[in-house]
N, C-alpha and C. Protein backbone atom coordinates (compact mmCIF):
# COMPACT_ATOMS: atom_id res chain seq x y z
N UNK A 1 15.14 100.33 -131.17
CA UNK A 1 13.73 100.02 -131.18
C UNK A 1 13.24 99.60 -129.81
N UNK A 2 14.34 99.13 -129.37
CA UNK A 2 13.76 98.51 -127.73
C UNK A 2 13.56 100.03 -126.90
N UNK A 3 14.50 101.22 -127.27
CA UNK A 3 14.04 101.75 -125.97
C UNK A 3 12.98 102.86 -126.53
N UNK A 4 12.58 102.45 -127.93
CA UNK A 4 11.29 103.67 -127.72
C UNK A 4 10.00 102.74 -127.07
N UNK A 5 10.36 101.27 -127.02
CA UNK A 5 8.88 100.73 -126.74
C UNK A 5 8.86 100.79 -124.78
N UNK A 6 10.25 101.14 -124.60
CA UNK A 6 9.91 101.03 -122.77
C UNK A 6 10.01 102.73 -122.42
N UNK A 7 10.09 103.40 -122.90
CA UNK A 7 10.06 104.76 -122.97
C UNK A 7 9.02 105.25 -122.10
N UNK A 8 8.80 105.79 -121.01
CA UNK A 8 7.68 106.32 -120.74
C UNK A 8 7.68 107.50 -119.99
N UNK A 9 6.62 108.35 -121.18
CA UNK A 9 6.47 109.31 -121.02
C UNK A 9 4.99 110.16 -119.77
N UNK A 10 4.63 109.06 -119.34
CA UNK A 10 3.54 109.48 -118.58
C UNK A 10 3.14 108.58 -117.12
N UNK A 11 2.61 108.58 -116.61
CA UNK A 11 2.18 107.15 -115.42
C UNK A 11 1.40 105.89 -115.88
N UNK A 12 0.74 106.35 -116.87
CA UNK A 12 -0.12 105.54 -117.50
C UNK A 12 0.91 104.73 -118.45
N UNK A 13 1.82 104.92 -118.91
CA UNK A 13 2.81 104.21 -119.84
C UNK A 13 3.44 103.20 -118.62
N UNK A 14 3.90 103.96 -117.25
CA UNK A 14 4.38 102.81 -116.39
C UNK A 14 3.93 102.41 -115.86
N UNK A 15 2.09 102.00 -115.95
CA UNK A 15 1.53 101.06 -115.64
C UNK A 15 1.13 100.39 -116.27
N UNK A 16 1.50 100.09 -117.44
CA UNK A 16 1.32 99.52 -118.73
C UNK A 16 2.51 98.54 -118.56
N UNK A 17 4.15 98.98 -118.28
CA UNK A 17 5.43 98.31 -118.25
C UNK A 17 5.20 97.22 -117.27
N UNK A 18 4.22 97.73 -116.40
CA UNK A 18 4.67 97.19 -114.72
C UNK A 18 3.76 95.79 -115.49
N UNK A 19 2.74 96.07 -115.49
CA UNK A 19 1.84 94.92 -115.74
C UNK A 19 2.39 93.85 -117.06
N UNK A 20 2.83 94.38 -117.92
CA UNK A 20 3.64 93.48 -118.65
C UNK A 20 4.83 92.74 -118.37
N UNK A 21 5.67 92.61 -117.40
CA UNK A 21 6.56 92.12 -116.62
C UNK A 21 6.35 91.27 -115.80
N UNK A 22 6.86 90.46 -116.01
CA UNK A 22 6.80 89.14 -115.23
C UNK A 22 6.73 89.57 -113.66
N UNK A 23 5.71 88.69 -112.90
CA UNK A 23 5.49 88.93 -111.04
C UNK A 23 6.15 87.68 -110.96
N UNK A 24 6.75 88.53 -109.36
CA UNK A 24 7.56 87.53 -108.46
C UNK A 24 6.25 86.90 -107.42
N UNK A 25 6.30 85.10 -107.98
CA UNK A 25 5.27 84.82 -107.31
C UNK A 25 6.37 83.32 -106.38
N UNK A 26 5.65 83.27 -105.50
CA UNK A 26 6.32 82.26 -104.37
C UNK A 26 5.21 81.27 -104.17
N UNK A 27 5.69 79.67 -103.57
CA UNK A 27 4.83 78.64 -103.36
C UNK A 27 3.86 79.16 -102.27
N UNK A 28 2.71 78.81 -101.97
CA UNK A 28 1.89 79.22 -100.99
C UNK A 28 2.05 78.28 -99.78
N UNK A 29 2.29 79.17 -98.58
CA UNK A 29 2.65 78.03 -97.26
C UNK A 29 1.70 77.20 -96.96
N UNK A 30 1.98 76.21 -96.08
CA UNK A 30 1.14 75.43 -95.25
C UNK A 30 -0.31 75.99 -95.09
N UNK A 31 0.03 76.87 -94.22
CA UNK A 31 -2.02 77.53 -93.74
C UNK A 31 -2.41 78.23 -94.89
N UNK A 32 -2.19 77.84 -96.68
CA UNK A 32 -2.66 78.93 -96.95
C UNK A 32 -2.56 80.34 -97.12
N UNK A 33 -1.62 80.86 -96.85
CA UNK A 33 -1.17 82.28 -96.97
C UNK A 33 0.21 82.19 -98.21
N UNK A 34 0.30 83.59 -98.65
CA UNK A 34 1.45 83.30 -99.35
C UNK A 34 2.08 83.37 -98.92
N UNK A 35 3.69 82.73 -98.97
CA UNK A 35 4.77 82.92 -98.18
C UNK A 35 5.58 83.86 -98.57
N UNK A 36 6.76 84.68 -97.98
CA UNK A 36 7.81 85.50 -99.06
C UNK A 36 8.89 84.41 -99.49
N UNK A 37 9.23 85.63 -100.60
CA UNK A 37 10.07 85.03 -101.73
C UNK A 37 11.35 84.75 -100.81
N UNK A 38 12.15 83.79 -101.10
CA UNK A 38 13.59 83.81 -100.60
C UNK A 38 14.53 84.62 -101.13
N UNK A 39 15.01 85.44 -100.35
CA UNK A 39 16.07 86.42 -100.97
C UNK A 39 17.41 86.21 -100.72
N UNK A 40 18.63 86.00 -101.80
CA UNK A 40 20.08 85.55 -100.99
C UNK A 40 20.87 86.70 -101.19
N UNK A 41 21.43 87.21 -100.18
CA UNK A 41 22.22 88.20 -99.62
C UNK A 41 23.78 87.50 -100.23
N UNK A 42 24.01 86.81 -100.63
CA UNK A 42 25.55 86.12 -100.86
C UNK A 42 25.76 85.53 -100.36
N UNK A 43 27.52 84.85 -100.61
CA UNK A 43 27.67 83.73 -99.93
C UNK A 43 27.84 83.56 -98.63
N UNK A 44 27.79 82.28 -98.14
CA UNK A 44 28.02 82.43 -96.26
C UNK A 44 28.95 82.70 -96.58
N UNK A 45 29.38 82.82 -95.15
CA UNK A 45 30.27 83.46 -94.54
C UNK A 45 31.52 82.42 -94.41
N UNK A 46 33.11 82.40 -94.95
CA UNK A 46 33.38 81.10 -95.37
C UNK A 46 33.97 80.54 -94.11
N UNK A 47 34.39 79.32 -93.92
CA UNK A 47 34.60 78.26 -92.63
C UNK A 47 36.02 78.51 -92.80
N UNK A 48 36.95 78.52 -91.66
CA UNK A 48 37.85 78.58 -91.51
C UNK A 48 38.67 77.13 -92.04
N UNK A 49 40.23 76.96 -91.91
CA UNK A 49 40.91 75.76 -92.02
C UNK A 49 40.48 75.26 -90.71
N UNK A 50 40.42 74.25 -90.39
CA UNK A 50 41.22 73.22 -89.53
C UNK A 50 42.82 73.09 -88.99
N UNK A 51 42.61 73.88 -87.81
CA UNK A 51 44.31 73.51 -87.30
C UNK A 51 44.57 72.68 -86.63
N UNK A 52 45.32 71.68 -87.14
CA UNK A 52 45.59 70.74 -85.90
C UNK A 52 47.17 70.05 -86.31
N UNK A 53 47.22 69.45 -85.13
CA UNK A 53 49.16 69.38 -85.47
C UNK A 53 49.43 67.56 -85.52
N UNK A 54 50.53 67.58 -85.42
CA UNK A 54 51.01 66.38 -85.70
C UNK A 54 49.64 64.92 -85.30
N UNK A 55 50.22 65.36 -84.22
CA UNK A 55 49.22 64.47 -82.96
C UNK A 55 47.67 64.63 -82.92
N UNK A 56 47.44 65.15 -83.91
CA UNK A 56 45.98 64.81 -83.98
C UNK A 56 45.35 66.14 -82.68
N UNK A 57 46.40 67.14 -82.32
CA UNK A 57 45.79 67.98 -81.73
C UNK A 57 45.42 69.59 -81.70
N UNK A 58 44.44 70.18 -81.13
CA UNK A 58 44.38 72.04 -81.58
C UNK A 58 44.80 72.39 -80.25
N UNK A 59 45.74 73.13 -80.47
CA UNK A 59 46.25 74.26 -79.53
C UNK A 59 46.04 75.95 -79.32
N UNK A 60 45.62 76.08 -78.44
CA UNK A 60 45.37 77.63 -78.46
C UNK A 60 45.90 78.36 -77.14
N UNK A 61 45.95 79.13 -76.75
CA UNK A 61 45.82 79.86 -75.41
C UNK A 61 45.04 80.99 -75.10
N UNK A 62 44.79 80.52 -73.75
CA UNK A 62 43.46 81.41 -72.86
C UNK A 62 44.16 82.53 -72.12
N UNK A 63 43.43 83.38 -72.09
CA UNK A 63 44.07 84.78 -71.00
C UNK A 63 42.69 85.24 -70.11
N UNK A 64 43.27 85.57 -69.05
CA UNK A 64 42.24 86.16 -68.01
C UNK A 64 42.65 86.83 -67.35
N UNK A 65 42.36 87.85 -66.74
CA UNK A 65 43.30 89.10 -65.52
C UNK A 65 44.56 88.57 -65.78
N UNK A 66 45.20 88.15 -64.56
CA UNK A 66 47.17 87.71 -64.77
C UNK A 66 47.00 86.39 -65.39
N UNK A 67 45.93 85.37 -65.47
CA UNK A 67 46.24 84.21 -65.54
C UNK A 67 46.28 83.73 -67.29
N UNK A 68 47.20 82.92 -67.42
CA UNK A 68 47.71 82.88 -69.00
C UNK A 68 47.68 80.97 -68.89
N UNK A 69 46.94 80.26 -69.42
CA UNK A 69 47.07 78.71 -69.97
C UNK A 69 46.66 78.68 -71.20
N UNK A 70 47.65 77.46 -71.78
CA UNK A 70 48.22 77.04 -72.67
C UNK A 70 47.07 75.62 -72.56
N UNK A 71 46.06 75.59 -73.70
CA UNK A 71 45.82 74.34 -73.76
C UNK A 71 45.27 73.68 -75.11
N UNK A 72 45.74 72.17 -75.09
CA UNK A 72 45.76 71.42 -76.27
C UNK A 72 44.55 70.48 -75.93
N UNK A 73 43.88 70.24 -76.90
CA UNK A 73 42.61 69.63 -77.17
C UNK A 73 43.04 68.34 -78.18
N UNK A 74 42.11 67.14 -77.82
CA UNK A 74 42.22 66.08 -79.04
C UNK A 74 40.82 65.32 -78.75
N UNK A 75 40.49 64.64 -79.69
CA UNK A 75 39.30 63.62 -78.87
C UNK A 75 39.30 62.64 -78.07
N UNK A 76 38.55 62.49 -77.37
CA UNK A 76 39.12 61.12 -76.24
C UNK A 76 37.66 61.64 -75.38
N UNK A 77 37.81 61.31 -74.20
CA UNK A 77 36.59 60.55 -73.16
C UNK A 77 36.35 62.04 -72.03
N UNK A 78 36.74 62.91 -72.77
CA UNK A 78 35.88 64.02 -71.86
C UNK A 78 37.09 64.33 -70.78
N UNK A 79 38.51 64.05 -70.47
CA UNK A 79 39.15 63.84 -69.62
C UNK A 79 39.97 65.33 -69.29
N UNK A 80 39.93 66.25 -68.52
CA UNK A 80 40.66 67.68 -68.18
C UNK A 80 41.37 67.25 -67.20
N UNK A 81 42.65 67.36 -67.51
CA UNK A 81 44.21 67.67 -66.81
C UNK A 81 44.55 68.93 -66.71
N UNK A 82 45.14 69.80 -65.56
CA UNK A 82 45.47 71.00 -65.79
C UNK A 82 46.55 70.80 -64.87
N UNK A 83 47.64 71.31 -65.02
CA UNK A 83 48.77 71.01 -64.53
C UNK A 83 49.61 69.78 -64.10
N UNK A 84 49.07 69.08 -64.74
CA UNK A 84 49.30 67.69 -64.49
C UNK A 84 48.37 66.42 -63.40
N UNK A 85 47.57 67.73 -63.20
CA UNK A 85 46.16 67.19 -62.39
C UNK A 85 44.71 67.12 -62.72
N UNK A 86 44.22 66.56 -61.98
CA UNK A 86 42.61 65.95 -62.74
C UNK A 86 41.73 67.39 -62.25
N UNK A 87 41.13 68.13 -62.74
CA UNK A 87 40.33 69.31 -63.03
C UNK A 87 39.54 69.21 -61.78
N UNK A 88 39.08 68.05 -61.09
CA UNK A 88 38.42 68.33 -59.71
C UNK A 88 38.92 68.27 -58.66
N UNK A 89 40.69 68.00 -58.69
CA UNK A 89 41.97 68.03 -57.57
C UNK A 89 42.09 69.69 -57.79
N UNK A 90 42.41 69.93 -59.25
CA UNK A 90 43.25 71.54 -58.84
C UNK A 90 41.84 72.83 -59.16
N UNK A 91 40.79 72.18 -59.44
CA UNK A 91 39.60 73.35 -59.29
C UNK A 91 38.79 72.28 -58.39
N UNK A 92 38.76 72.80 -57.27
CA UNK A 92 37.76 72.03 -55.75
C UNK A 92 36.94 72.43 -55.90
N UNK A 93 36.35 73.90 -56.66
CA UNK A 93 34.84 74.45 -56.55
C UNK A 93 34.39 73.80 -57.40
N UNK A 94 32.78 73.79 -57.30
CA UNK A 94 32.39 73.16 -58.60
C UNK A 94 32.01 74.17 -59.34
N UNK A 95 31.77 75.82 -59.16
CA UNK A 95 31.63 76.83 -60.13
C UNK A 95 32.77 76.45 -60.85
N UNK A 96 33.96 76.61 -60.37
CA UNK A 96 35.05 76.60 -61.39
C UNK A 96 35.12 75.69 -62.76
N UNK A 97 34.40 74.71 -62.25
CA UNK A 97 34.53 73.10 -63.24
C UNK A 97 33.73 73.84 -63.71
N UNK A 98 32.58 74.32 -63.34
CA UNK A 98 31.41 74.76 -64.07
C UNK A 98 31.49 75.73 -65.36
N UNK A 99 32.48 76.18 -65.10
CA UNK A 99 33.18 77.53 -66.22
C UNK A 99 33.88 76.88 -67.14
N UNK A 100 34.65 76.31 -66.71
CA UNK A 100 35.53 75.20 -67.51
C UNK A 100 34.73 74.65 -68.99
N UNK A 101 33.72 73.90 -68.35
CA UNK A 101 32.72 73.10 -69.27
C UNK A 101 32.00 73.75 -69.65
N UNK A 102 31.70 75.12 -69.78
CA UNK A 102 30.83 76.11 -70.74
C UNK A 102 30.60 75.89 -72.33
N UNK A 103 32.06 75.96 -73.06
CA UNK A 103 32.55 76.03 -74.67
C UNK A 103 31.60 74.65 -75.00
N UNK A 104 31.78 73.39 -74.09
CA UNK A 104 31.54 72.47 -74.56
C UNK A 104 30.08 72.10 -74.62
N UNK A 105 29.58 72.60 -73.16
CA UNK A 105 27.60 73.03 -73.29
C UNK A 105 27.53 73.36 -73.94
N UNK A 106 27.82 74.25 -75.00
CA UNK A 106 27.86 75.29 -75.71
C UNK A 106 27.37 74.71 -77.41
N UNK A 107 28.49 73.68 -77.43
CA UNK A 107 28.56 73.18 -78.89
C UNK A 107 27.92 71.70 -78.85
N UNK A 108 27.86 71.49 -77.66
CA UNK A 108 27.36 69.85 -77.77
C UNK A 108 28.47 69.07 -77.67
N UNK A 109 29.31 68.89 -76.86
CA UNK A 109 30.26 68.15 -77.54
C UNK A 109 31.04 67.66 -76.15
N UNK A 110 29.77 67.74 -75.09
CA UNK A 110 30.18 66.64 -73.75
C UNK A 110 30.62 65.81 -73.81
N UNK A 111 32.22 65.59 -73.10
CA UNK A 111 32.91 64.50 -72.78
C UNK A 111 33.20 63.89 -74.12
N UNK A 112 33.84 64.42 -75.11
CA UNK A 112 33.95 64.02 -76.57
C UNK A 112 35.33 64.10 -77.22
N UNK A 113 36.03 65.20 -75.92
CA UNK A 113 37.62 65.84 -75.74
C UNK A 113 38.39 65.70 -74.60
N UNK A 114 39.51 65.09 -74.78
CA UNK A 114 40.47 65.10 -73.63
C UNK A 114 41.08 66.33 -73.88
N UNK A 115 41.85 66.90 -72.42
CA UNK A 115 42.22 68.63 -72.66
C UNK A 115 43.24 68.19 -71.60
N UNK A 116 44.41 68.73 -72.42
CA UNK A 116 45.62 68.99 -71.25
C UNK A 116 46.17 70.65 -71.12
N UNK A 117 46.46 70.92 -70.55
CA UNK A 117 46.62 72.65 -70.22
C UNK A 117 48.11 72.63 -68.61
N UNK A 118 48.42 73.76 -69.07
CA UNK A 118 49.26 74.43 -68.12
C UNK A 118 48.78 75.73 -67.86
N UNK A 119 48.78 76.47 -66.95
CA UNK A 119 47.80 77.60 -65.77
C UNK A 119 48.98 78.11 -65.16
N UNK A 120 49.41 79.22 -65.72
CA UNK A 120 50.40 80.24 -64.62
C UNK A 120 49.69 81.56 -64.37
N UNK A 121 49.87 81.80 -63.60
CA UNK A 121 49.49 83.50 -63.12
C UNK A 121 48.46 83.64 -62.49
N UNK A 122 48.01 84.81 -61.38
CA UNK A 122 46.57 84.62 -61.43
C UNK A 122 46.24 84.02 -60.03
N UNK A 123 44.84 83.97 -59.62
CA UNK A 123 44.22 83.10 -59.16
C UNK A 123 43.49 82.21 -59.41
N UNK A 124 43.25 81.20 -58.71
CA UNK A 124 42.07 80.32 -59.02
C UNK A 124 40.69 81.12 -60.64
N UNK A 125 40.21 81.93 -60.02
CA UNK A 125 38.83 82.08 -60.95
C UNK A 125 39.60 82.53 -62.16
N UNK A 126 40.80 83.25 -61.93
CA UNK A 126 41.50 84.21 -63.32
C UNK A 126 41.88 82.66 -64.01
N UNK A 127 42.14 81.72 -63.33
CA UNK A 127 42.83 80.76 -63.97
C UNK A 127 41.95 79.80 -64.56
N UNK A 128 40.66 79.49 -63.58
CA UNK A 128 39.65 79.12 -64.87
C UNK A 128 39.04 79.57 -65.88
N UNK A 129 38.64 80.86 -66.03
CA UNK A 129 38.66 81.64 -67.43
C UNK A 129 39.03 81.75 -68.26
N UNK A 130 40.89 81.55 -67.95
CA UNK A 130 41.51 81.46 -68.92
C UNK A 130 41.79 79.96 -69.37
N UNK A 131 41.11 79.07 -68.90
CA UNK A 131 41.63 77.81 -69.47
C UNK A 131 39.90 77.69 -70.21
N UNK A 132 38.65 78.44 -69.97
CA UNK A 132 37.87 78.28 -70.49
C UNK A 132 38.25 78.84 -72.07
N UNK A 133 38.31 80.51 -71.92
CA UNK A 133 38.90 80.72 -73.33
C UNK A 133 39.79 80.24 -73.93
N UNK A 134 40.85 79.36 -73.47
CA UNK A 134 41.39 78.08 -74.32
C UNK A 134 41.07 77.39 -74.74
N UNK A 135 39.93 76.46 -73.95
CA UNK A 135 39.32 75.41 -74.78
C UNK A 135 38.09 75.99 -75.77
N UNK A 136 37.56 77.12 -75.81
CA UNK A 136 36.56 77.81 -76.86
C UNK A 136 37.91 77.82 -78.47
N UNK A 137 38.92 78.67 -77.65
CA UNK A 137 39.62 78.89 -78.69
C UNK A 137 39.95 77.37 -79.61
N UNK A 138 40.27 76.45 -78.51
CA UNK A 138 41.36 75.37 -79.43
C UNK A 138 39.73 74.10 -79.82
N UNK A 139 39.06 74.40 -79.84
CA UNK A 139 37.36 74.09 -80.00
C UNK A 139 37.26 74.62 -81.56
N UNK A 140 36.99 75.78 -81.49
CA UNK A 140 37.33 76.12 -82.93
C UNK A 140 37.91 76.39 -83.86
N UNK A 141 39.29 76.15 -83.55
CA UNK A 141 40.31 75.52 -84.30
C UNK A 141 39.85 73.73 -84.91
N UNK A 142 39.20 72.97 -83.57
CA UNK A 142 39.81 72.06 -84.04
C UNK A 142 38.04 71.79 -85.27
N UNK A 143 37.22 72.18 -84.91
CA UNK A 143 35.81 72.12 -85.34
C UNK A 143 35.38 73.57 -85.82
N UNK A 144 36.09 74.27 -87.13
CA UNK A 144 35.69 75.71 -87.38
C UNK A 144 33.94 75.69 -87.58
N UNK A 145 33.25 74.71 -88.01
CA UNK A 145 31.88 74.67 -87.83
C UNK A 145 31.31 75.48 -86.74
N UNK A 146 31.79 74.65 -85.29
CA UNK A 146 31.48 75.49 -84.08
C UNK A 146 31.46 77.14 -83.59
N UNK A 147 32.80 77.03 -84.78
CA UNK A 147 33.02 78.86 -84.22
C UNK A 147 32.04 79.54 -84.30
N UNK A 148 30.96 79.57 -84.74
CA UNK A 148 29.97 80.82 -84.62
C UNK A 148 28.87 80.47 -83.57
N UNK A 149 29.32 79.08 -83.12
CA UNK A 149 27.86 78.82 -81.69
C UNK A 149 28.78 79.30 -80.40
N UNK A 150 30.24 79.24 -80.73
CA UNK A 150 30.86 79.29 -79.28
C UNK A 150 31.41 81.21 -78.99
N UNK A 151 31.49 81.74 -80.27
CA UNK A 151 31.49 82.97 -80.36
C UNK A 151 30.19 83.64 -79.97
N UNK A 152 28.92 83.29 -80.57
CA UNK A 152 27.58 83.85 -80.12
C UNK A 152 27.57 83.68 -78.38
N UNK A 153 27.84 82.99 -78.07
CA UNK A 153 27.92 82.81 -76.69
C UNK A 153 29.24 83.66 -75.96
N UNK A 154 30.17 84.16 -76.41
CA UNK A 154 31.27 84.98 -76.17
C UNK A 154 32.59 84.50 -75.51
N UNK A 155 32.85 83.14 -75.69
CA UNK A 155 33.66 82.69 -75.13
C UNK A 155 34.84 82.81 -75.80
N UNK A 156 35.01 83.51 -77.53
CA UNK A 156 35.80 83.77 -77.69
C UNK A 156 36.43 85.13 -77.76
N UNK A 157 36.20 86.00 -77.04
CA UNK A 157 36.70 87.47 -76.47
C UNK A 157 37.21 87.49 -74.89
N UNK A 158 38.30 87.81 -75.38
CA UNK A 158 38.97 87.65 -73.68
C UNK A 158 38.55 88.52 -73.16
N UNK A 159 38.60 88.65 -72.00
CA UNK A 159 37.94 89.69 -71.11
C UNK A 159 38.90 90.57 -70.78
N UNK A 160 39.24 91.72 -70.91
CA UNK A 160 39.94 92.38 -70.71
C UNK A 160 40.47 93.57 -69.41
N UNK A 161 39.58 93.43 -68.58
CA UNK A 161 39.46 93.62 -67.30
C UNK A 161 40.69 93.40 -66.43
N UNK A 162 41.63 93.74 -65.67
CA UNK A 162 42.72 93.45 -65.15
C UNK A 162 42.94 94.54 -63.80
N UNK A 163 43.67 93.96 -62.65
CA UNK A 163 43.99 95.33 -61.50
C UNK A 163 44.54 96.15 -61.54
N UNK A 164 43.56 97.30 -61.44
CA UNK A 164 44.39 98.68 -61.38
C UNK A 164 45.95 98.74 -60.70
N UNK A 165 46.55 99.74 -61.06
CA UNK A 165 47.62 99.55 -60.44
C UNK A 165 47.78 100.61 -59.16
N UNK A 166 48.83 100.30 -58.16
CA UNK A 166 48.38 101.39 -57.24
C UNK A 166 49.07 102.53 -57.02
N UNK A 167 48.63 103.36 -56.80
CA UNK A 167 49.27 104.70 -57.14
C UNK A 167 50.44 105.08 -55.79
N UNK A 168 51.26 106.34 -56.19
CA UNK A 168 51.97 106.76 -54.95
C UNK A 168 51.58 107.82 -54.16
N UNK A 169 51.44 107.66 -52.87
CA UNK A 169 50.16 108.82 -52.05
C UNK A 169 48.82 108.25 -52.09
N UNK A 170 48.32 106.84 -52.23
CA UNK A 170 47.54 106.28 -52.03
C UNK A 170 47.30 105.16 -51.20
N UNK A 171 46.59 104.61 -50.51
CA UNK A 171 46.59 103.32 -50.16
C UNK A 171 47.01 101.91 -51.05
N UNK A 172 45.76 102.70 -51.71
CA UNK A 172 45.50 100.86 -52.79
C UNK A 172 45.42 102.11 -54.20
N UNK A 173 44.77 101.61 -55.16
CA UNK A 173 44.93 102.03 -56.86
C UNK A 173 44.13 103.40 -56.08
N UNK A 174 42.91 103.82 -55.71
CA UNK A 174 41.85 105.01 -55.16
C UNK A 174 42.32 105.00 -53.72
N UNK A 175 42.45 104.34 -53.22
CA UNK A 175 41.30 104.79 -51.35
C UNK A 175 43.05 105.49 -51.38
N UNK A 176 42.37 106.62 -50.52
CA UNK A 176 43.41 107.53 -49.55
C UNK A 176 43.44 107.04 -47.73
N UNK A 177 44.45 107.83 -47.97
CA UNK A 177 44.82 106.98 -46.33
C UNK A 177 43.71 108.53 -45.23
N UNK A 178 43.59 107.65 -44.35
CA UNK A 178 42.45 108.59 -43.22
C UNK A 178 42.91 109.86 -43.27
N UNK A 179 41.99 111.21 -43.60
CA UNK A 179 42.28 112.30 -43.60
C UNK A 179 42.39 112.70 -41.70
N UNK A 180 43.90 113.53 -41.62
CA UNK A 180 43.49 114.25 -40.53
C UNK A 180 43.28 115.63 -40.33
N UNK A 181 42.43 116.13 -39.49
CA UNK A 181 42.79 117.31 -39.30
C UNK A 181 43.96 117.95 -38.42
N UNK A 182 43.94 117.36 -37.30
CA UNK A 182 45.10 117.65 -36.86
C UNK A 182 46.81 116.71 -36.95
């Protein structure tokens, strides 16, 4: 019986259905206008665990061209050690510091983490990169909340960029050595 009464055989029958059916009506905004309906797409997107180890700390490691550090995060007074040195002894530039402290502009969370790290390979800039993508990484380990402000910002994709290698019959990876004619 239900489906001869929704049955329709003409346009005029489904404008008959339409109007008998309940409208999707929404609160009217502030100025007066109607607002749209809220629509939910599903659930977020779910939060990771929390890794952290004995000591109350997250560990991750950073990579950059050759340079590879290892660094552990905990809370404390904002304090960066990198090799057993204070972050403005073994990075003298202040771009470098400047790279360093990105993850943490990033999330809010100035001077809120002590960070100890070890830095092999590399130079200087390869080596702050990679201790930046350490502390993004061991950041959202230790605060999975963060991961999607420090990812939007890209600090967690290593850069994958590295030196060509150099070929044989070449100078360097391209340049040829001076053509002669004679």
């Amino acid at each position: 019986m239900a489906d001869t009464e929704n049955t329709v055989s003409s346009l005029a029958d489904l404008k008959d259905l339409t109007a008998a059916a309940p409208a999707v009506t929404s609160a009217p905004a502030e100025d007066g206008e109607v607002a749209a309906p809220v629509i939910r797409t599903g659930p977020a997107a779910p939060i990771r665990d929390r890794e952290v180890d004995a000591q109350g700390r997250s560990y991750a490691t950073g990579r950059r061209k050759d340079a590879v550090a290892r660094v552990w995060l905990k809370p404390g007074s904002g304090k960066v050690t990198v090799n057993g040195r204070d972050q403005a002894v073994y990075f003298a530039r202040p771009t470098l510091r400047l790279v360093i402290n990105q993850p943490f502009q990033v999330a809010g969370r100035e001077e809120q983490y002590d960070i100890v790290c070890t830095v092999k390979g590399g130079g200087l800039s390869g080596q702050a990169g990679a201790v930046k993508h350490g502390i993004a990484q061991a950041l959202s380990k230790f605060e999975p909340e963060l991961r999607s402000a420090v990812k939007a910002a890209g600090f967690l994709t290593r850069d994958p960029r590295v030196v060509e290698r150099k070929k044989y019959g070449k100078a360097k990876a391209r340049k040829s050595f001076q053509f002669s004619k004679r």
